[in-house]
PDB file of N, CA and C in Angstrom:
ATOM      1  N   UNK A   1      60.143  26.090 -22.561  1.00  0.00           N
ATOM      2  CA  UNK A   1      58.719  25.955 -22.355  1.00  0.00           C
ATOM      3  C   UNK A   1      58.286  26.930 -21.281  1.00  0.00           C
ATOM      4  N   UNK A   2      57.252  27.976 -21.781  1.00  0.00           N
ATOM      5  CA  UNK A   2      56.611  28.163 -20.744  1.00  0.00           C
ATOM      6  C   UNK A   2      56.181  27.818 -19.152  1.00  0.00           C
ATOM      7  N   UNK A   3      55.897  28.605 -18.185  1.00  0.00           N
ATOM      8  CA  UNK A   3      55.390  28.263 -16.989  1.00  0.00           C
ATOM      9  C   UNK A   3      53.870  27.680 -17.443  1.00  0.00           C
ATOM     10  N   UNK A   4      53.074  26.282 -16.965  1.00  0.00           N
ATOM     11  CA  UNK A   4      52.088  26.290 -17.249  1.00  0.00           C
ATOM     12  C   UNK A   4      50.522  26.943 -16.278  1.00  0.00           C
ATOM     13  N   UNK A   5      49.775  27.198 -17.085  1.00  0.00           N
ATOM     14  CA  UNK A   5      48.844  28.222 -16.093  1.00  0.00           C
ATOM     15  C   UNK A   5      48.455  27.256 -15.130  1.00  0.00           C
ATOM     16  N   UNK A   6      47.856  28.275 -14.202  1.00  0.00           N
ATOM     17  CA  UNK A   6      46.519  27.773 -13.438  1.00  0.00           C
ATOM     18  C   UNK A   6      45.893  27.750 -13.619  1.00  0.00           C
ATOM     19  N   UNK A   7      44.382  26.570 -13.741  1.00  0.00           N
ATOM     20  CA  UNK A   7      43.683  26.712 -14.415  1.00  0.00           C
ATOM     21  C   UNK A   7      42.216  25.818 -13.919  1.00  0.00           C
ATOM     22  N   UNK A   8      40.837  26.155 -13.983  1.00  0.00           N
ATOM     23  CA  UNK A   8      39.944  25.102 -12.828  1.00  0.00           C
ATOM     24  C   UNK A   8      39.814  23.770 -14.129  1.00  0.00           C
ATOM     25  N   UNK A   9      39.133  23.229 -13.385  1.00  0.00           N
ATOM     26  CA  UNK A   9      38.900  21.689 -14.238  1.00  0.00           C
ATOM     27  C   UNK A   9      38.084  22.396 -15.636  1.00  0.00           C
ATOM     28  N   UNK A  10      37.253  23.296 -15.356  1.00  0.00           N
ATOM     29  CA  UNK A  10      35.821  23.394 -16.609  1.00  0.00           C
ATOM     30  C   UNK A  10      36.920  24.094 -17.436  1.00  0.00           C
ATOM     31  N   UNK A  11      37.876  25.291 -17.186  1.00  0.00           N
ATOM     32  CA  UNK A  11      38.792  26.160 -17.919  1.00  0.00           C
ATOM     33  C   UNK A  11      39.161  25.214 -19.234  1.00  0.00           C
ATOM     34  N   UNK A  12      40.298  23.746 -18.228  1.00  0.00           N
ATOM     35  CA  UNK A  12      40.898  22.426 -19.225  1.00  0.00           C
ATOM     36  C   UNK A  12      39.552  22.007 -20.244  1.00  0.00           C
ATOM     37  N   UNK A  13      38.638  21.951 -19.740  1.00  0.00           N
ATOM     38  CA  UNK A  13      37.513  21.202 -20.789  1.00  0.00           C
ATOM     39  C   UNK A  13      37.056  22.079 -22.068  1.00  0.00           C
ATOM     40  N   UNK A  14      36.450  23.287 -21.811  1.00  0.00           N
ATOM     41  CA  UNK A  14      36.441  24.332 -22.451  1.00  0.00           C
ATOM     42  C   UNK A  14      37.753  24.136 -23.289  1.00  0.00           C
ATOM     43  N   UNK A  15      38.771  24.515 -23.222  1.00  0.00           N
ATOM     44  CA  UNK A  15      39.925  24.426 -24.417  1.00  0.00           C
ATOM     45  C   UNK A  15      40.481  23.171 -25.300  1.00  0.00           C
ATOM     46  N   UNK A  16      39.989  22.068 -24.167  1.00  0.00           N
ATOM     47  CA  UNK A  16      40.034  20.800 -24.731  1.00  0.00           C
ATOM     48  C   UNK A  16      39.181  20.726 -26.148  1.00  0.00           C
ATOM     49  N   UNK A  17      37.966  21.250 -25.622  1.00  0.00           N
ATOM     50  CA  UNK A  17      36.629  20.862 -26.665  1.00  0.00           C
ATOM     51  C   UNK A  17      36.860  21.969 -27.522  1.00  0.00           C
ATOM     52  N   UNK A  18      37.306  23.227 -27.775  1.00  0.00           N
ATOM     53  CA  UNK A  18      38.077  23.818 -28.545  1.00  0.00           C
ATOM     54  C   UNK A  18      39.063  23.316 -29.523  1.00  0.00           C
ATOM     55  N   UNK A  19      39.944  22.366 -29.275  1.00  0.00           N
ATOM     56  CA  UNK A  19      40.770  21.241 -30.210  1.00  0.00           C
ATOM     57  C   UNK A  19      40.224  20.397 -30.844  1.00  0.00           C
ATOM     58  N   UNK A  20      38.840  19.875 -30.493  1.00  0.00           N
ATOM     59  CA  UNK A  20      38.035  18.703 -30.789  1.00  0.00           C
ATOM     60  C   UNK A  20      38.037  17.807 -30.245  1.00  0.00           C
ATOM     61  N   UNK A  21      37.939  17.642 -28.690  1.00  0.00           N
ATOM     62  CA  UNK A  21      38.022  16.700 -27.375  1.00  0.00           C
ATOM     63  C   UNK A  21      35.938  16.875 -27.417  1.00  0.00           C
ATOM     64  N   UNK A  22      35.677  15.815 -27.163  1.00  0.00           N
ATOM     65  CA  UNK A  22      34.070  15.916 -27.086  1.00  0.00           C
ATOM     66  C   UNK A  22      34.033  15.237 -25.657  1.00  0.00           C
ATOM     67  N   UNK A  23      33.158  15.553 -24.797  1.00  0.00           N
ATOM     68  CA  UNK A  23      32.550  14.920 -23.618  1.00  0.00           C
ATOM     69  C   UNK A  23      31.789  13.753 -23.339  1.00  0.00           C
ATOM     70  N   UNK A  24      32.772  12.824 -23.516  1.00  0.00           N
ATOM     71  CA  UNK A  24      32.039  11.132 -23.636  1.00  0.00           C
ATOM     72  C   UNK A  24      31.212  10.725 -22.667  1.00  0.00           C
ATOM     73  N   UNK A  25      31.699  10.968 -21.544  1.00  0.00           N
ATOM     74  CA  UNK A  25      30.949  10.847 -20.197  1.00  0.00           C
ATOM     75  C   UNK A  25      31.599  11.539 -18.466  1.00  0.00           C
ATOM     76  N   UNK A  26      30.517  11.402 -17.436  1.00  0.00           N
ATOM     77  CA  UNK A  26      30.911  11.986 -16.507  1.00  0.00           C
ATOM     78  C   UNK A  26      30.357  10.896 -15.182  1.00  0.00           C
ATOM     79  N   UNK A  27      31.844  10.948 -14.497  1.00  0.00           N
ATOM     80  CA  UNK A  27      31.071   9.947 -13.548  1.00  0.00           C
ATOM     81  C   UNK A  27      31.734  11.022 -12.069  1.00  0.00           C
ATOM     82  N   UNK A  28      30.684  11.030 -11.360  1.00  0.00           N
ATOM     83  CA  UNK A  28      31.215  12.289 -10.656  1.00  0.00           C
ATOM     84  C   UNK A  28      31.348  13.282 -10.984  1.00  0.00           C
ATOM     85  N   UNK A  29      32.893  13.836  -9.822  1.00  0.00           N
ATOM     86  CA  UNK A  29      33.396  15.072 -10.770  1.00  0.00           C
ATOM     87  C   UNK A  29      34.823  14.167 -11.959  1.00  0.00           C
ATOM     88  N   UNK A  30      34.264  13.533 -12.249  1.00  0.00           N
ATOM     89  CA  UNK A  30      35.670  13.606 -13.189  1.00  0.00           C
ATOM     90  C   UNK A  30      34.929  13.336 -14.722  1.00  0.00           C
ATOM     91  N   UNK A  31      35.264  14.224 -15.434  1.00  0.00           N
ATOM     92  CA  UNK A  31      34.880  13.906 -16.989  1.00  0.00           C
ATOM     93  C   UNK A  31      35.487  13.299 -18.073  1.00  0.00           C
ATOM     94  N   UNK A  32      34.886  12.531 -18.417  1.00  0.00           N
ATOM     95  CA  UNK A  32      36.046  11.777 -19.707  1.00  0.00           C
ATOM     96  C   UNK A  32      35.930  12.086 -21.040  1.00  0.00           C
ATOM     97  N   UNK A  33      36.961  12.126 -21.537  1.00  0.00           N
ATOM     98  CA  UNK A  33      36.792  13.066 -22.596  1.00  0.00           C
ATOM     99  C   UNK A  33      37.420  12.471 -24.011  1.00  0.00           C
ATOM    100  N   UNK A  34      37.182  12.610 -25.232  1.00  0.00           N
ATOM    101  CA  UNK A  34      37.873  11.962 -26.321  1.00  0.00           C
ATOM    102  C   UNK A  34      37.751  12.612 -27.489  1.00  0.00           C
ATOM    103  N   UNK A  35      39.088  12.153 -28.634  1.00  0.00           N
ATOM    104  CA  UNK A  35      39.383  13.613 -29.887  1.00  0.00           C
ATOM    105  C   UNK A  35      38.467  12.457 -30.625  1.00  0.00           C
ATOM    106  N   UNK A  36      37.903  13.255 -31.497  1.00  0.00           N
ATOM    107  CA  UNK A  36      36.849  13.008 -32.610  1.00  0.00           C
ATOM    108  C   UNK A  36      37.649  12.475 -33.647  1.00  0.00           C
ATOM    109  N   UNK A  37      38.396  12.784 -33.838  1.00  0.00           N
ATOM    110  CA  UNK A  37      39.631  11.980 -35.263  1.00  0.00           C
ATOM    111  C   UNK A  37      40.259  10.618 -35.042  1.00  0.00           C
ATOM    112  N   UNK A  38      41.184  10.907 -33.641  1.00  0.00           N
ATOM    113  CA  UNK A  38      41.863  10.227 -33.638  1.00  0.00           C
ATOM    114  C   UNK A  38      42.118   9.124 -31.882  1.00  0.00           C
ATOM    115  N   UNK A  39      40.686   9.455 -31.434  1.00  0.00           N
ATOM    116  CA  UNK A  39      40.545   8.234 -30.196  1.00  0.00           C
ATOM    117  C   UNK A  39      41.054   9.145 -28.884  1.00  0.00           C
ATOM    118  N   UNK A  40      42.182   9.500 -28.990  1.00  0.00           N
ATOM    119  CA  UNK A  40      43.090  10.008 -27.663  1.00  0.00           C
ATOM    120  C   UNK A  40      41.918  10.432 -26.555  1.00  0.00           C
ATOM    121  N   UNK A  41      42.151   9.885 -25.514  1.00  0.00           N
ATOM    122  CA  UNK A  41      41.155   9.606 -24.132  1.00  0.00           C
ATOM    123  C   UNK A  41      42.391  10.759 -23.185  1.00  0.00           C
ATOM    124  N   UNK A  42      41.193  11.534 -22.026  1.00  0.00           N
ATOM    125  CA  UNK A  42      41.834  12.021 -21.025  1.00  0.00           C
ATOM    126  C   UNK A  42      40.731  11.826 -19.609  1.00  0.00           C
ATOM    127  N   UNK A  43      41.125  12.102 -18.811  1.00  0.00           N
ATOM    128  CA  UNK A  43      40.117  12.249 -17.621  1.00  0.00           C
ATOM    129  C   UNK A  43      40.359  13.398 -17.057  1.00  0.00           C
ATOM    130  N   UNK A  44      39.379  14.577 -16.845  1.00  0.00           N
ATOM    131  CA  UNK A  44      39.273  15.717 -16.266  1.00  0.00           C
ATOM    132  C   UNK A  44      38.680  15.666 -15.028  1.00  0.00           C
ATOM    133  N   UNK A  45      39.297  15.813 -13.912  1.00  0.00           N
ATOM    134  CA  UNK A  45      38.771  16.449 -12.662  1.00  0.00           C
ATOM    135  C   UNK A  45      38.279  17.572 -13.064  1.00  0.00           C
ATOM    136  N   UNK A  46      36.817  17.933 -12.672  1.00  0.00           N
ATOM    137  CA  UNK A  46      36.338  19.017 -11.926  1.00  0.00           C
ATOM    138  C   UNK A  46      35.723  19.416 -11.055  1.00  0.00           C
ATOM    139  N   UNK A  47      36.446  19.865  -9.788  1.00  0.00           N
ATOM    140  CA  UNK A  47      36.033  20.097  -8.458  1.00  0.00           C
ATOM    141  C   UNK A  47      35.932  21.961  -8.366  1.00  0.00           C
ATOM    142  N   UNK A  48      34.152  21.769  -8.011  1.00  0.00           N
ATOM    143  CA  UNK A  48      34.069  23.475  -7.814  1.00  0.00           C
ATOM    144  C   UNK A  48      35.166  24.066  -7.092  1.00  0.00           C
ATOM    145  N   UNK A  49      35.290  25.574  -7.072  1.00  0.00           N
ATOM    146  CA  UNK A  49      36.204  26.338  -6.390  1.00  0.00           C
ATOM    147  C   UNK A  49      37.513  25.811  -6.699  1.00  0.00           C
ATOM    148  N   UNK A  50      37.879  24.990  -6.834  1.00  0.00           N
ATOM    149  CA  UNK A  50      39.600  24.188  -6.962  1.00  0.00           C
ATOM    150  C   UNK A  50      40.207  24.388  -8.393  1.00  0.00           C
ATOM    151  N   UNK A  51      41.441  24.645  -8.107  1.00  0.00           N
ATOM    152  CA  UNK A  51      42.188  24.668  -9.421  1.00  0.00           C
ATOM    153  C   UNK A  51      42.903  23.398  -9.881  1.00  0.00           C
ATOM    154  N   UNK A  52      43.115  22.740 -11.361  1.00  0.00           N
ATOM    155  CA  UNK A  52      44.013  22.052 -11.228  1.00  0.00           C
ATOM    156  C   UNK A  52      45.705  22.193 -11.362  1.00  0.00           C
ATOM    157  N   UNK A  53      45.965  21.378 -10.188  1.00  0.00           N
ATOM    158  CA  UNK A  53      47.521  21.362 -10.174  1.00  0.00           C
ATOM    159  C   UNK A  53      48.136  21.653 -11.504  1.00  0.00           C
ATOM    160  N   UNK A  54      49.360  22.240 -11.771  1.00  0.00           N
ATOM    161  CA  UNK A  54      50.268  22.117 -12.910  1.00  0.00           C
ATOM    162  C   UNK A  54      50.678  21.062 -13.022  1.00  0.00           C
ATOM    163  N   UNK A  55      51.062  20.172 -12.150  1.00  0.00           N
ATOM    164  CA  UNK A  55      51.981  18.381 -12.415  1.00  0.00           C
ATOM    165  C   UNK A  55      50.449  17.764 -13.359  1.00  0.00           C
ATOM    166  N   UNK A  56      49.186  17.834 -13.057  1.00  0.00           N
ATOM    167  CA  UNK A  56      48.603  17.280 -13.123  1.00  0.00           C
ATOM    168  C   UNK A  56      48.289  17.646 -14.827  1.00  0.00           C
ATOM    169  N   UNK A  57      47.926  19.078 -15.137  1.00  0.00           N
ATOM    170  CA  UNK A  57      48.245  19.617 -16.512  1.00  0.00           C
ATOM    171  C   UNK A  57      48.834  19.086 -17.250  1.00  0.00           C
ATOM    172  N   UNK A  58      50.174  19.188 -16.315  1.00  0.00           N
ATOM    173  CA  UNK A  58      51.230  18.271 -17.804  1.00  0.00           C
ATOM    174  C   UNK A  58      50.852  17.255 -17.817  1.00  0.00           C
ATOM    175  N   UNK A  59      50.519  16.221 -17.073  1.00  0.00           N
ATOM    176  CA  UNK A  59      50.178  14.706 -17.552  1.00  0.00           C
ATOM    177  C   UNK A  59      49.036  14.151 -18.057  1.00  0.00           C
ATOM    178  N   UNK A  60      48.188  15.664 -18.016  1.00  0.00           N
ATOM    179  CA  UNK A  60      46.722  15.731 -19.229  1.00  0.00           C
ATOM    180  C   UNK A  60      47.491  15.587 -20.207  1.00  0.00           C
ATOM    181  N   UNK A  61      48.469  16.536 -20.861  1.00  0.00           N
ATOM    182  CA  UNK A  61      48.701  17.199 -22.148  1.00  0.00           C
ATOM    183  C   UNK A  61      50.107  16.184 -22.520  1.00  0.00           C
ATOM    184  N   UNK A  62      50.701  15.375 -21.574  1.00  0.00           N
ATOM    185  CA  UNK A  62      51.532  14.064 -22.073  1.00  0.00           C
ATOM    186  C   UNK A  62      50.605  13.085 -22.303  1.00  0.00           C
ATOM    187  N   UNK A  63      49.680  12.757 -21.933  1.00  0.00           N
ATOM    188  CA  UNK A  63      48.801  11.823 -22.615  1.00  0.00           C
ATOM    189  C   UNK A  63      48.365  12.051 -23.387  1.00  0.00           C
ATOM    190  N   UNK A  64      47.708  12.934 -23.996  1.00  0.00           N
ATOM    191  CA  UNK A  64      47.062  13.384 -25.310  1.00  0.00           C
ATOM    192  C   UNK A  64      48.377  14.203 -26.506  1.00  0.00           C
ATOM    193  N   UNK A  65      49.415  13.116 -26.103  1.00  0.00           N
ATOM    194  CA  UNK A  65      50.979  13.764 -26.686  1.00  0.00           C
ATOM    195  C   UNK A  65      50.234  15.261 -27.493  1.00  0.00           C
ATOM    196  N   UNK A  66      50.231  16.199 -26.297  1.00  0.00           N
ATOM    197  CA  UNK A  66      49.770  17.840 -27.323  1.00  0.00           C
ATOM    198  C   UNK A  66      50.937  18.959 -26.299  1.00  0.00           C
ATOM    199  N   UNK A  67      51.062  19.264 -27.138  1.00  0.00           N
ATOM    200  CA  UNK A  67      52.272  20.482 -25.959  1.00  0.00           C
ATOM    201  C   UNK A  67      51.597  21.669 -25.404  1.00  0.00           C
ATOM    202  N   UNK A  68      52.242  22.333 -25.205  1.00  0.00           N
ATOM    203  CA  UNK A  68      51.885  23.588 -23.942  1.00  0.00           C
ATOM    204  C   UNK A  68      51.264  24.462 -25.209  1.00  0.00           C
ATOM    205  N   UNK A  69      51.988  24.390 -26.401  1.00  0.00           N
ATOM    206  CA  UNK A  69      51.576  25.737 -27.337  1.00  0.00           C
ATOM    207  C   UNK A  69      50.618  25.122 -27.846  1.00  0.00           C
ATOM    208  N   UNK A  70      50.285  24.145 -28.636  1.00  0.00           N
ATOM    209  CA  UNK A  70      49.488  23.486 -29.351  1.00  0.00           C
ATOM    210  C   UNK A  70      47.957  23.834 -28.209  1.00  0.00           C
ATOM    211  N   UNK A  71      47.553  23.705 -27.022  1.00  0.00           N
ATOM    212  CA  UNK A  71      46.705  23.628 -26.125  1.00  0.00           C
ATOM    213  C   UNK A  71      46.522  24.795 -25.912  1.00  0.00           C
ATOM    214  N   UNK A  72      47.402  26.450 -25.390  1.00  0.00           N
ATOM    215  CA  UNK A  72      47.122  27.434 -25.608  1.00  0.00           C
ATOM    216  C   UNK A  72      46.675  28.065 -27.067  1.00  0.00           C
ATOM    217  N   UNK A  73      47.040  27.626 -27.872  1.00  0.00           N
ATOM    218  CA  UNK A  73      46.657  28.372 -28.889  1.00  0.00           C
ATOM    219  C   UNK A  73      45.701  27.939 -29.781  1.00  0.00           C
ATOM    220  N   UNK A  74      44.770  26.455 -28.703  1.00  0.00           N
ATOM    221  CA  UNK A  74      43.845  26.188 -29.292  1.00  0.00           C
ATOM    222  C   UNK A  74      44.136  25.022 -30.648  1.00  0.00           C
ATOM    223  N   UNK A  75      45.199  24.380 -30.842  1.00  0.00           N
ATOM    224  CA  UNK A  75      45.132  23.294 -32.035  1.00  0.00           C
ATOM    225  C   UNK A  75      45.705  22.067 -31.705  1.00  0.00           C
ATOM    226  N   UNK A  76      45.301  21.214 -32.038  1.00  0.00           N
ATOM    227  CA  UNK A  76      45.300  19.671 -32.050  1.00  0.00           C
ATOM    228  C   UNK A  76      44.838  18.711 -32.504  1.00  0.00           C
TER     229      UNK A  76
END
């Protein structure tokens, strides 16, 4: 497996909603987010200027069981 990027909170949402993650709601900075098919829920931090962590990446993309390639290359 790849190194996973760095990447800000809006970057994750943007590619999320690219797969078919839609923007359910926002409370704060954190956005919640859900796939149109099949339910799978995530919560996105987005804090201006800040990147999110890589630990934190992977445990977006283990919850929404989607891998590193499936999320770069846009399918899910």
């Amino acid at each position: 497996m790849s190194k996973l990027p760095i990447m800000t909170g809006m970057e994750i949402v943007k590619r999320l909603e690219k797969i078919g993650f839609v923007v359910i709601r926002q409370k704060g900075s954190h956005v919640f987010m859900r796939h149109k098919k099949d339910n799978r829920t995530t919560i996105v931090p987005v804090h201006k200027g800040k990147d999110i962590d890589r630990s934190l990446l992977r445990k977006i993309l283990n919850d929404l069981e989607l891998s590193y390639e499936d999320f770069i290359k846009g399918k899910g």
